[in-house]
PDB file of N, CA and C in Angstrom:
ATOM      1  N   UNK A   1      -4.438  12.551  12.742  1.00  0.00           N
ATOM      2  CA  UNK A   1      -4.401  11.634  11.609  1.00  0.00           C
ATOM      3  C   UNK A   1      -5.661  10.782  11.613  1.00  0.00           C
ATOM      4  N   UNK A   2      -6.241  10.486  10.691  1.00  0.00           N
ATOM      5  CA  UNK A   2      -7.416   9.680  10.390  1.00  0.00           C
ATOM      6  C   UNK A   2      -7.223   7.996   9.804  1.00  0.00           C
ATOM      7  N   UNK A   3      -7.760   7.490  10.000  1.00  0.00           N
ATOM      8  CA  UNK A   3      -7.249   6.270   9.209  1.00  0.00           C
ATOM      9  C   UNK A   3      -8.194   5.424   8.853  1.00  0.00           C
ATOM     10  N   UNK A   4      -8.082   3.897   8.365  1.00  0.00           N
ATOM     11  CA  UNK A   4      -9.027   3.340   7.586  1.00  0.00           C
ATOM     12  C   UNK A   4      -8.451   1.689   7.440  1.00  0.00           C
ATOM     13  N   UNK A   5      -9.437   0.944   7.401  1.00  0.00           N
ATOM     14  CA  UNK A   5      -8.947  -0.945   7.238  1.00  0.00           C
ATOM     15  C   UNK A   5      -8.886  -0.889   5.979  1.00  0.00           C
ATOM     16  N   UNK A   6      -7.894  -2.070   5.382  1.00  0.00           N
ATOM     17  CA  UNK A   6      -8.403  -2.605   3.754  1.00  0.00           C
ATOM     18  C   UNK A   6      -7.499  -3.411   3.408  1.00  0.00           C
ATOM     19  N   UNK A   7      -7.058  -3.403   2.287  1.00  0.00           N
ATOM     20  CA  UNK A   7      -5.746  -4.498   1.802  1.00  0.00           C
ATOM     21  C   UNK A   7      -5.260  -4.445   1.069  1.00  0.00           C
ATOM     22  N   UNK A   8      -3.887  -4.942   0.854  1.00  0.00           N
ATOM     23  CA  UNK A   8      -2.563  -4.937   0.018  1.00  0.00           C
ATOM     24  C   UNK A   8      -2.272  -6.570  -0.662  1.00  0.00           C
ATOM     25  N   UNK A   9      -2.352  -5.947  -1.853  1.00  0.00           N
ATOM     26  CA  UNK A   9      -2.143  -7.144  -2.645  1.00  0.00           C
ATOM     27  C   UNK A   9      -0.918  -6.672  -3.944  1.00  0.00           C
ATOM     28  N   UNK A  10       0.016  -7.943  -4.059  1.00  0.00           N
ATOM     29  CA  UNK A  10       0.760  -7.487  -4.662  1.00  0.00           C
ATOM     30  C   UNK A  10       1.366  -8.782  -5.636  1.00  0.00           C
ATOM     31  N   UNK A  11       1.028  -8.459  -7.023  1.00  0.00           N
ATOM     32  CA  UNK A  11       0.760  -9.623  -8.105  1.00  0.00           C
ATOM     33  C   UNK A  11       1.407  -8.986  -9.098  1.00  0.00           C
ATOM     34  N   UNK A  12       1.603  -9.495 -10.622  1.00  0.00           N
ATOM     35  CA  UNK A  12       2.332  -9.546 -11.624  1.00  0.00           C
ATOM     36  C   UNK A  12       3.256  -9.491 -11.761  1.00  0.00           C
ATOM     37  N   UNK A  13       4.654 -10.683 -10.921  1.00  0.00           N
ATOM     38  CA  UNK A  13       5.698 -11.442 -10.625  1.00  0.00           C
ATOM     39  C   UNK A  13       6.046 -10.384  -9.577  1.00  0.00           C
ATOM     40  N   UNK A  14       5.451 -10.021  -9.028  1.00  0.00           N
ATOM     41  CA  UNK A  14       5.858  -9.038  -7.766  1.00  0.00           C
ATOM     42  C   UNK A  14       6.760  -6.993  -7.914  1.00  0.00           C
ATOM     43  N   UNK A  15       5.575  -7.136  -9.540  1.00  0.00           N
ATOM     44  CA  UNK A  15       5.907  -5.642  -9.807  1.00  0.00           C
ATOM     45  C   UNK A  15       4.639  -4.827  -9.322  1.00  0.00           C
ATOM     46  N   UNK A  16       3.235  -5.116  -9.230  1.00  0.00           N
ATOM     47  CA  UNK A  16       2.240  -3.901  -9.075  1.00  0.00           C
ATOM     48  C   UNK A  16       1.962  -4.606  -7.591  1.00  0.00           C
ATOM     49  N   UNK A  17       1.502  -3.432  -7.009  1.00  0.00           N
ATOM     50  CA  UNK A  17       0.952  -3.385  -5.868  1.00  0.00           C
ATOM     51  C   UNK A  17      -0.184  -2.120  -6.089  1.00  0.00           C
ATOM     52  N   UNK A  18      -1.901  -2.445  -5.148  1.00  0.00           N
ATOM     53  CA  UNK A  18      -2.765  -2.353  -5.002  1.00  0.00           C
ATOM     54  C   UNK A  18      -2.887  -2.409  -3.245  1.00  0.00           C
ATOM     55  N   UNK A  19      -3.742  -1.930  -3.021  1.00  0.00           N
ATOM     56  CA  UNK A  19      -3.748  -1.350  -1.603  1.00  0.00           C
ATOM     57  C   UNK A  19      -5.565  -0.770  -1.646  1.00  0.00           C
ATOM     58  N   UNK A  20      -6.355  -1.374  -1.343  1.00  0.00           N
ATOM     59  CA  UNK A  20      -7.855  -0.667  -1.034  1.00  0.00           C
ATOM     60  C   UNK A  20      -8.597  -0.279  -0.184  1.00  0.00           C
ATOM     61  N   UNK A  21      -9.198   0.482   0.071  1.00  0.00           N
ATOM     62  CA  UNK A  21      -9.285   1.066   1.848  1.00  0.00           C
ATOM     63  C   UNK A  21     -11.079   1.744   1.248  1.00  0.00           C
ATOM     64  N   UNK A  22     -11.779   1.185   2.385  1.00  0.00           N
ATOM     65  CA  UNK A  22     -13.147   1.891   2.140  1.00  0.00           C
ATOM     66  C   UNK A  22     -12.949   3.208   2.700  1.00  0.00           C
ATOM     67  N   UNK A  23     -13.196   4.334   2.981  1.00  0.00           N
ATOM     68  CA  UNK A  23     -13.476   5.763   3.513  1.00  0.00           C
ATOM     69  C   UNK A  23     -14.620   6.547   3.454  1.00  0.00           C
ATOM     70  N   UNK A  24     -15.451   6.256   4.075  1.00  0.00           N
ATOM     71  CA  UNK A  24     -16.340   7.173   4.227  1.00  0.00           C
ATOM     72  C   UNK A  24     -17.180   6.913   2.943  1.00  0.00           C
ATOM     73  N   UNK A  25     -17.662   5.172   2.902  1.00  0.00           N
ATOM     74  CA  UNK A  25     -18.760   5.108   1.845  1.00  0.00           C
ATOM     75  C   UNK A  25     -17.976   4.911   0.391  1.00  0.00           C
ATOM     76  N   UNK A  26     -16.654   5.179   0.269  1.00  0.00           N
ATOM     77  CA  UNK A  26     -15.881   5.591  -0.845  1.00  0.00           C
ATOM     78  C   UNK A  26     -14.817   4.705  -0.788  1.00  0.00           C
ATOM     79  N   UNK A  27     -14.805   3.863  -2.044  1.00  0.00           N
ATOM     80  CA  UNK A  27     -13.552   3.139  -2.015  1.00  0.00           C
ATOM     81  C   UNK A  27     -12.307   3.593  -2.900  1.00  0.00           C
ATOM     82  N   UNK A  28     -11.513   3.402  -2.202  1.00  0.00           N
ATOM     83  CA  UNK A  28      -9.982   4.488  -2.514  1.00  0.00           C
ATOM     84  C   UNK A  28      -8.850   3.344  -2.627  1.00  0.00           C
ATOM     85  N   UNK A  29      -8.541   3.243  -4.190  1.00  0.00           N
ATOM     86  CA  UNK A  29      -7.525   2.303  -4.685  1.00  0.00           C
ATOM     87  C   UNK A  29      -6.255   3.173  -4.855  1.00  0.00           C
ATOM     88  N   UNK A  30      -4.928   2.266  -4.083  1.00  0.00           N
ATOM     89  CA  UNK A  30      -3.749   3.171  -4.777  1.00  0.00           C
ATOM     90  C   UNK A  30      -3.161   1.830  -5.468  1.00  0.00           C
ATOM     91  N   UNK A  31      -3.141   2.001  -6.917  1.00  0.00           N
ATOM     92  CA  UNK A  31      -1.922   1.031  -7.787  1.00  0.00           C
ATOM     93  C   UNK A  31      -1.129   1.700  -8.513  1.00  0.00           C
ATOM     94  N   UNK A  32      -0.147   0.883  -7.565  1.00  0.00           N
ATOM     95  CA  UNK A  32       1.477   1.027  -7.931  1.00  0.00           C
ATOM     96  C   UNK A  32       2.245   0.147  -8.560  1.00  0.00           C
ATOM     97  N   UNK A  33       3.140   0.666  -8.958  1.00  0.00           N
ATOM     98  CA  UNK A  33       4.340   0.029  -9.536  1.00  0.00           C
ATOM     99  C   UNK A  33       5.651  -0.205  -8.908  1.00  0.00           C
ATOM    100  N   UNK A  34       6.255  -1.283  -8.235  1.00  0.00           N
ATOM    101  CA  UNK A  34       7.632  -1.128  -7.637  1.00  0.00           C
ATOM    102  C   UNK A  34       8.383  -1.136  -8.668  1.00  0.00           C
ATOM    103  N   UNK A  35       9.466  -0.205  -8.246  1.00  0.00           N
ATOM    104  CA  UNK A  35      11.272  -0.282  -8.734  1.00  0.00           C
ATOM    105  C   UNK A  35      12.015  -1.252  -8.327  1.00  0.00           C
ATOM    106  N   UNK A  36      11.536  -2.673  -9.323  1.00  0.00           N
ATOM    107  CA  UNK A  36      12.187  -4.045  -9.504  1.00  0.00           C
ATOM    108  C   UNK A  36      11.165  -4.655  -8.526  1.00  0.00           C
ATOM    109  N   UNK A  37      11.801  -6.112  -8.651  1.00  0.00           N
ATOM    110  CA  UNK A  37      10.170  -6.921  -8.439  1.00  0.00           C
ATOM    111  C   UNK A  37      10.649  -7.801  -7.127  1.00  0.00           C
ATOM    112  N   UNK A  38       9.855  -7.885  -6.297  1.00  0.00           N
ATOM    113  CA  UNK A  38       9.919  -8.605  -5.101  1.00  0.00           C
ATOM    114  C   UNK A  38       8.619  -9.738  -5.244  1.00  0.00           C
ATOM    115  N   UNK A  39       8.458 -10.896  -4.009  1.00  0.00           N
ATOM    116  CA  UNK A  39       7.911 -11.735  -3.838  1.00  0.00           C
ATOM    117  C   UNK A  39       6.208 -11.207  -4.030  1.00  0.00           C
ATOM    118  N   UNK A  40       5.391 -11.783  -4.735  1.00  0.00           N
ATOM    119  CA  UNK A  40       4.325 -11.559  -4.206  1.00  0.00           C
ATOM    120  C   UNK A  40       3.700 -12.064  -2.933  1.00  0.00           C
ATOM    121  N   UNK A  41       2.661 -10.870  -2.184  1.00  0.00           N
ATOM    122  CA  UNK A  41       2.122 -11.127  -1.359  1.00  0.00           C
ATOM    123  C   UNK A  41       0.695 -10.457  -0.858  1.00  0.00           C
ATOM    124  N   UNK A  42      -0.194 -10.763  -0.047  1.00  0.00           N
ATOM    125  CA  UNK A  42      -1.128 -10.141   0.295  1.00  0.00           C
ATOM    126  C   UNK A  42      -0.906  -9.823   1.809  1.00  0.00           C
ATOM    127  N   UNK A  43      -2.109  -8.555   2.026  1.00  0.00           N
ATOM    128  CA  UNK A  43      -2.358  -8.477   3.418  1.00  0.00           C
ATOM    129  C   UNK A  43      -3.749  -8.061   4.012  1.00  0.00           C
ATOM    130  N   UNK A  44      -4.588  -9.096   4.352  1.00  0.00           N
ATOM    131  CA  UNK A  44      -5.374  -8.681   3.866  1.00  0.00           C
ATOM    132  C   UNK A  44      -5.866  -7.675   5.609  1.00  0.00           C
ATOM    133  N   UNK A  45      -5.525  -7.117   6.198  1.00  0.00           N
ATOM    134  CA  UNK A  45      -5.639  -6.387   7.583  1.00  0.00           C
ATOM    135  C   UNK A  45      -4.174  -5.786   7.396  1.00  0.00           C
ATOM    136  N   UNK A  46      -4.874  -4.557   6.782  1.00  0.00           N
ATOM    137  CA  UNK A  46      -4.224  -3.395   6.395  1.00  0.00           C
ATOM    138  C   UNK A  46      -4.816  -2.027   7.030  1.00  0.00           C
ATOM    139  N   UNK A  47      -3.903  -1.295   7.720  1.00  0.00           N
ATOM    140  CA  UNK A  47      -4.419   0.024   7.842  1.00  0.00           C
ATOM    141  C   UNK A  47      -3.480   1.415   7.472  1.00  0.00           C
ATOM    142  N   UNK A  48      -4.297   2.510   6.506  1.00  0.00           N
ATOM    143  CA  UNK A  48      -3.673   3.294   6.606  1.00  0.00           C
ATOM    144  C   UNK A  48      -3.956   4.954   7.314  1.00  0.00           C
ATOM    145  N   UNK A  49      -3.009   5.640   7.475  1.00  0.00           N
ATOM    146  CA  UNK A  49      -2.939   6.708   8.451  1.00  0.00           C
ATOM    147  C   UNK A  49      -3.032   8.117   7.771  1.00  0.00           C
ATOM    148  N   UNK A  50      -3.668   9.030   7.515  1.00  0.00           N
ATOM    149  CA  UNK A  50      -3.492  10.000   6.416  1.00  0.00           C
ATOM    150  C   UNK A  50      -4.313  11.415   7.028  1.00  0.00           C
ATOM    151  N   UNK A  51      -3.687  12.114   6.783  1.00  0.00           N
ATOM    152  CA  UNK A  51      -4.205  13.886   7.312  1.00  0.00           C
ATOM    153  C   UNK A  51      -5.003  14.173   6.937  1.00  0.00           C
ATOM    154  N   UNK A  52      -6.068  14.259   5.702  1.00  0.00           N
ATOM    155  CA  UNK A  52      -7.053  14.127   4.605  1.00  0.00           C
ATOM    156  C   UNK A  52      -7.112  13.928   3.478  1.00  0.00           C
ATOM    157  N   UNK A  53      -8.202  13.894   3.217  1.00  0.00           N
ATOM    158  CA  UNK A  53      -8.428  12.861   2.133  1.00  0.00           C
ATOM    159  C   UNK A  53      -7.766  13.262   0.272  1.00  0.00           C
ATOM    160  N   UNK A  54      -7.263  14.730   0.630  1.00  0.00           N
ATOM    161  CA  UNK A  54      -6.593  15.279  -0.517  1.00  0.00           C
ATOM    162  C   UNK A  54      -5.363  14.693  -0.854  1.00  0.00           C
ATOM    163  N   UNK A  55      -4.734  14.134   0.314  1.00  0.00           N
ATOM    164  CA  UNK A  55      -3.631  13.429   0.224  1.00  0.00           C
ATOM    165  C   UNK A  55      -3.689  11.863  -0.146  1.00  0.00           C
ATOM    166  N   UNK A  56      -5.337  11.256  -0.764  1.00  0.00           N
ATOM    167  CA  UNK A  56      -5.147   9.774  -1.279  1.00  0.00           C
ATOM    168  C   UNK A  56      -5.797  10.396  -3.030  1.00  0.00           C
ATOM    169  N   UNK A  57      -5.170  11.572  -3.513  1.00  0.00           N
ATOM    170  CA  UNK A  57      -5.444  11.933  -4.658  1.00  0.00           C
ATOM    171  C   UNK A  57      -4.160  11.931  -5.567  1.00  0.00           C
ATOM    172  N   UNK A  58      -4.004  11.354  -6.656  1.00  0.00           N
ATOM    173  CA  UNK A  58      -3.093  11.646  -8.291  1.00  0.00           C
ATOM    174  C   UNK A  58      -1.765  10.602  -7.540  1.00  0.00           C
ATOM    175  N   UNK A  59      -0.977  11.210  -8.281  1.00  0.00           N
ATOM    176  CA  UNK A  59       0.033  10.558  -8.241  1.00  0.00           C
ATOM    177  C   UNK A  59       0.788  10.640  -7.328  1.00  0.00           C
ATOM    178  N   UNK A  60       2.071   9.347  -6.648  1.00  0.00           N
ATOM    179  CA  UNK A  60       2.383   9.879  -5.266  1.00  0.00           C
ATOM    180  C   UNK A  60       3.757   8.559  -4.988  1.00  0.00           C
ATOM    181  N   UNK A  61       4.900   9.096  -4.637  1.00  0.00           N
ATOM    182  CA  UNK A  61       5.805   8.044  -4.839  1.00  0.00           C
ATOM    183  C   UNK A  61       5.487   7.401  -3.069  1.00  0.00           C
ATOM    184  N   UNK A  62       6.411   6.227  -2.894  1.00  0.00           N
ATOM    185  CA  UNK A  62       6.543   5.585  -1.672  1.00  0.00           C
ATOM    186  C   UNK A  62       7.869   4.401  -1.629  1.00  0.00           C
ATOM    187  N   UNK A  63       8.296   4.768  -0.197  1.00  0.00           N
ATOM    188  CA  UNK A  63       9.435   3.799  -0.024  1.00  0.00           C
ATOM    189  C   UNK A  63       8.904   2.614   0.871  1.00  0.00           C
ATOM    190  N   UNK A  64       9.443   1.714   1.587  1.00  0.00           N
ATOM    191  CA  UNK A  64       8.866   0.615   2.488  1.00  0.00           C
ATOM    192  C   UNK A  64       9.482  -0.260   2.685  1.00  0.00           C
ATOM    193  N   UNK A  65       9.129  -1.195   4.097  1.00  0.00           N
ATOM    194  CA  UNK A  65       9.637  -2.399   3.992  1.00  0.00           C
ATOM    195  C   UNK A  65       8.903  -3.467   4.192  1.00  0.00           C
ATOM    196  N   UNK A  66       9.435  -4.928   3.957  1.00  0.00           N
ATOM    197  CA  UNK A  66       8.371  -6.319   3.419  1.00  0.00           C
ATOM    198  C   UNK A  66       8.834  -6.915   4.044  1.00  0.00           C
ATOM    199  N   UNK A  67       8.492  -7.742   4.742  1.00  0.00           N
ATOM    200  CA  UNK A  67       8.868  -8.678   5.228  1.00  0.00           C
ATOM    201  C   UNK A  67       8.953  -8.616   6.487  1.00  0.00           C
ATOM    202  N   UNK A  68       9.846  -9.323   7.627  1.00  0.00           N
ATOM    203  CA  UNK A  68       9.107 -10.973   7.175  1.00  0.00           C
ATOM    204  C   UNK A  68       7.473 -11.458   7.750  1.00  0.00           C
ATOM    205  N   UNK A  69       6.857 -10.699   8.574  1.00  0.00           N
ATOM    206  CA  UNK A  69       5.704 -10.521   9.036  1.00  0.00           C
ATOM    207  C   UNK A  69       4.769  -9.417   8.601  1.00  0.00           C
ATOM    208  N   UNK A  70       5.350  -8.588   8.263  1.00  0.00           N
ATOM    209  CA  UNK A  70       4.852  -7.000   7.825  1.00  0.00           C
ATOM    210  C   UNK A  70       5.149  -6.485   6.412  1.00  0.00           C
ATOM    211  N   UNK A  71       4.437  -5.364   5.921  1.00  0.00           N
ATOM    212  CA  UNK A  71       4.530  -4.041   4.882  1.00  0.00           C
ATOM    213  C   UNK A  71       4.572  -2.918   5.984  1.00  0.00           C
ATOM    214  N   UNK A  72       5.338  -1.987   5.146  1.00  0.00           N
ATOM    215  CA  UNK A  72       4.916  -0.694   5.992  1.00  0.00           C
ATOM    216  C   UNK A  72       5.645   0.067   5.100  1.00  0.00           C
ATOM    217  N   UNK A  73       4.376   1.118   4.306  1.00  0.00           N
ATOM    218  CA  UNK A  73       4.371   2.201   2.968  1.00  0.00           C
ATOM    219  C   UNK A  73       4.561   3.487   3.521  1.00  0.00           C
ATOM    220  N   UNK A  74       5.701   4.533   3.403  1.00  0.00           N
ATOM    221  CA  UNK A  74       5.119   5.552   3.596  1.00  0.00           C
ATOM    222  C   UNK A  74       5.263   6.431   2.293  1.00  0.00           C
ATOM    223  N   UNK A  75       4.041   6.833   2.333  1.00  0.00           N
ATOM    224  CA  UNK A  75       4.267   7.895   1.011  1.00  0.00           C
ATOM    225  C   UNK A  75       5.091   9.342   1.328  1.00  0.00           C
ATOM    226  N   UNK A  76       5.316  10.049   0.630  1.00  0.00           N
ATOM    227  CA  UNK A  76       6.283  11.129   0.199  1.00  0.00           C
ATOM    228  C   UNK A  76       5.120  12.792   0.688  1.00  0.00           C
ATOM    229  N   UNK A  77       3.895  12.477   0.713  1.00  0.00           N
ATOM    230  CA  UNK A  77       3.044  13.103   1.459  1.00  0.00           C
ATOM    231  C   UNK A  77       2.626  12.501   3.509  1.00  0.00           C
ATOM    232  N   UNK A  78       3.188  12.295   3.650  1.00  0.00           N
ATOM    233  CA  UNK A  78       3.121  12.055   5.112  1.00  0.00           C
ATOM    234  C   UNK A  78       1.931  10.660   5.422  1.00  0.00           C
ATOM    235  N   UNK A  79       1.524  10.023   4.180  1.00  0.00           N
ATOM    236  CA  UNK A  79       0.306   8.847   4.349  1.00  0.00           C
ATOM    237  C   UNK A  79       1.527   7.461   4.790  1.00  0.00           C
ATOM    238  N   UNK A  80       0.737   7.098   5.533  1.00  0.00           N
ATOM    239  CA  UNK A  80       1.780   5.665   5.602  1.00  0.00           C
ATOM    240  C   UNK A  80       0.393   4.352   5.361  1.00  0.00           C
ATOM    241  N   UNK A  81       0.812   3.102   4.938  1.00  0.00           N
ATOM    242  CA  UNK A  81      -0.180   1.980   4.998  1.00  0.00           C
ATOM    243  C   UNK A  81       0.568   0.713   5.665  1.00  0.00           C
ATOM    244  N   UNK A  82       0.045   0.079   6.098  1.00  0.00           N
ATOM    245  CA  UNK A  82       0.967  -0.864   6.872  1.00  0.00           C
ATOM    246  C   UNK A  82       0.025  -1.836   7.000  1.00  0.00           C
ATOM    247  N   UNK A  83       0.465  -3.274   7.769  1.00  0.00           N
ATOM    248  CA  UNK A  83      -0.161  -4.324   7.548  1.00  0.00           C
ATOM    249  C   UNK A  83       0.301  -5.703   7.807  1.00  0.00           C
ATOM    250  N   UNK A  84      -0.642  -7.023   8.523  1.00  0.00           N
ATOM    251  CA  UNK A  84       0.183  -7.910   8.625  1.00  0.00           C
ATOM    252  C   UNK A  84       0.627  -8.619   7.329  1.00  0.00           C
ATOM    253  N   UNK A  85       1.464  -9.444   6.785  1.00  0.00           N
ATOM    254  CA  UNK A  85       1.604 -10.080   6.089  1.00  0.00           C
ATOM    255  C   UNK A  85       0.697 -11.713   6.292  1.00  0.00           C
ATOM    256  N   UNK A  86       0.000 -12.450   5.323  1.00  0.00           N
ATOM    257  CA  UNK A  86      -1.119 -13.255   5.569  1.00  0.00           C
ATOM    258  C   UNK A  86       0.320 -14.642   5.351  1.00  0.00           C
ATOM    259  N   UNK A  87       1.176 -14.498   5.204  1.00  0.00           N
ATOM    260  CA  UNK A  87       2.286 -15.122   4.713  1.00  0.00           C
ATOM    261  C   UNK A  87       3.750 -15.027   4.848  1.00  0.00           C
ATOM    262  N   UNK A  88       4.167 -15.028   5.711  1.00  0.00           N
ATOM    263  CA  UNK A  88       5.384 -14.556   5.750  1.00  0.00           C
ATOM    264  C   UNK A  88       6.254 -14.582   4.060  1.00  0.00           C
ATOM    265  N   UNK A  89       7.269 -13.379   4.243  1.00  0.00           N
ATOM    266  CA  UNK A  89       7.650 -13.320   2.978  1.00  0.00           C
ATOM    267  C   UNK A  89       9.535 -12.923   3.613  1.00  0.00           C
ATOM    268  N   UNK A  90      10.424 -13.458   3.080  1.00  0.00           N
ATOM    269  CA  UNK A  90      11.469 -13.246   3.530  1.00  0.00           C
ATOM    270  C   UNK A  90      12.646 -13.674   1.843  1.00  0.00           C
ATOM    271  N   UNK A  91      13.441 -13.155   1.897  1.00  0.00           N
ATOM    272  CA  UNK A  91      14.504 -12.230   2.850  1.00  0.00           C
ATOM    273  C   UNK A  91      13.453 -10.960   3.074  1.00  0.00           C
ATOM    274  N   UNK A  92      13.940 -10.005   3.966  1.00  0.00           N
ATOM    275  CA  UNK A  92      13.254  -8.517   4.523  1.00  0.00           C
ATOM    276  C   UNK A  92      14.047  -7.852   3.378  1.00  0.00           C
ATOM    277  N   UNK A  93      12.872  -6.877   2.513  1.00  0.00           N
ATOM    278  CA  UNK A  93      13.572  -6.325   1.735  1.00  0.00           C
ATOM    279  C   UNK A  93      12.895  -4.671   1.665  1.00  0.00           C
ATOM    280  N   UNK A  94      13.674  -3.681   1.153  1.00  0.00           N
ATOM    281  CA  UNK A  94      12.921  -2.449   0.987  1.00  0.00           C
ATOM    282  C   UNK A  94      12.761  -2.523  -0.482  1.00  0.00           C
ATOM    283  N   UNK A  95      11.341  -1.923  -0.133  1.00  0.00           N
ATOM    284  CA  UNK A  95      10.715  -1.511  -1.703  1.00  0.00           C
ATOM    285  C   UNK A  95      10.615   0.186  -2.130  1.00  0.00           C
ATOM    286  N   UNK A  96      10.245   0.042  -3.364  1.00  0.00           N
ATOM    287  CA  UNK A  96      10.296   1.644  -3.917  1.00  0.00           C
ATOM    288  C   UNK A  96       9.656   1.708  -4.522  1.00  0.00           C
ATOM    289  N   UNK A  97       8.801   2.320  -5.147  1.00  0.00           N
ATOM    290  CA  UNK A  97       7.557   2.930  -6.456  1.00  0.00           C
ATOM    291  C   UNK A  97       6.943   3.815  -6.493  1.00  0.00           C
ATOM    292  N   UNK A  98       5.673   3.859  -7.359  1.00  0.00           N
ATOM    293  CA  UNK A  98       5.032   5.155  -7.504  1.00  0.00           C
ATOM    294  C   UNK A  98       3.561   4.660  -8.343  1.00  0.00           C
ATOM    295  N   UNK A  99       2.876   5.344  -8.036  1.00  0.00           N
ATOM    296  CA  UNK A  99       1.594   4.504  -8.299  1.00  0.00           C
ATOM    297  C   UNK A  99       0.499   5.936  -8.177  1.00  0.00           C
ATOM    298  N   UNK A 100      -0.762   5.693  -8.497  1.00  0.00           N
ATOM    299  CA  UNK A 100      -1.783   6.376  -8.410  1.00  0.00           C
ATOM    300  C   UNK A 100      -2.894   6.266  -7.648  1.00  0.00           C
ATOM    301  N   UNK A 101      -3.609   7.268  -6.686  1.00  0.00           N
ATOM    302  CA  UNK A 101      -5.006   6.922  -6.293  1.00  0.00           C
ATOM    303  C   UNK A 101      -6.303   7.168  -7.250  1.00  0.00           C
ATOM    304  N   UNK A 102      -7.307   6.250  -7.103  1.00  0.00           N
ATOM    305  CA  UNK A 102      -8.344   5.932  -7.821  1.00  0.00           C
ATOM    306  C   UNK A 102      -9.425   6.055  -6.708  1.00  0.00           C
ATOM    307  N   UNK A 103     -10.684   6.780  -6.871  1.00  0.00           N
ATOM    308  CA  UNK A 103     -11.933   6.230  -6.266  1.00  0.00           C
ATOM    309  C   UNK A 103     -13.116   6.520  -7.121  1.00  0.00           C
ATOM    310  N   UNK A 104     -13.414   4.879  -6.151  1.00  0.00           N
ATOM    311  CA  UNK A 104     -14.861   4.340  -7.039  1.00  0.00           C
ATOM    312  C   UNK A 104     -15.799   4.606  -6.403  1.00  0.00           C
ATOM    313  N   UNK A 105     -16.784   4.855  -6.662  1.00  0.00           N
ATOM    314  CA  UNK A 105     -18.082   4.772  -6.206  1.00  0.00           C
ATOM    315  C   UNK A 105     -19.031   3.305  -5.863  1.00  0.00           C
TER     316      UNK A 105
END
């Protein structure tokens, strides 16, 4: 598994989540959408774990949990992202969504 630093931010009353990770010169955005809305929060010391890089491409669901120190994403392709929380966020709740990868140049 290969992996990568970056960060999780999660804004608009606690429905989208964003997640950005440099790779190899290449910055690789996944924004998502959760199924119902939790607390917003950031993280900004984030790492995620992934087999290659075909797997931070199109569309891609993920389950997880928040709180109260931590995120921890795993996608439905074997990628997971995880991370401290810069904030504790509580009650501990599981999240659900589906979102897209993006890279920029």
């Amino acid at each position: 598994m290969s992996q990568a630093t970056g960060r999780i931010v999660c804004t608009d009353g606690g429905h989208k989540i964003t997640a950005i990770f440099m790779i190899d010169g290449v910055q690789r955005q996944f924004i998502g959408q959760l199924n119902g809305a939790t607390r917003e929060f950031t993280s900004m010391n984030a790492t995620i774990q992934y087999g290659d890089l075909n797997q931070l491409l199109g569309q891609h669901t993920f389950n997880g949990l928040l709180g109260p120190v931590h995120i921890t994403l795993h996608f439905e392709n074997s990628t997971t992202i995880s991370g401290s929380l810069d904030v504790p966020v509580e009650p501990v709740s599981q999240i659900v969504g589906t979102g897209n990868w993006v890279v920029t140049m």
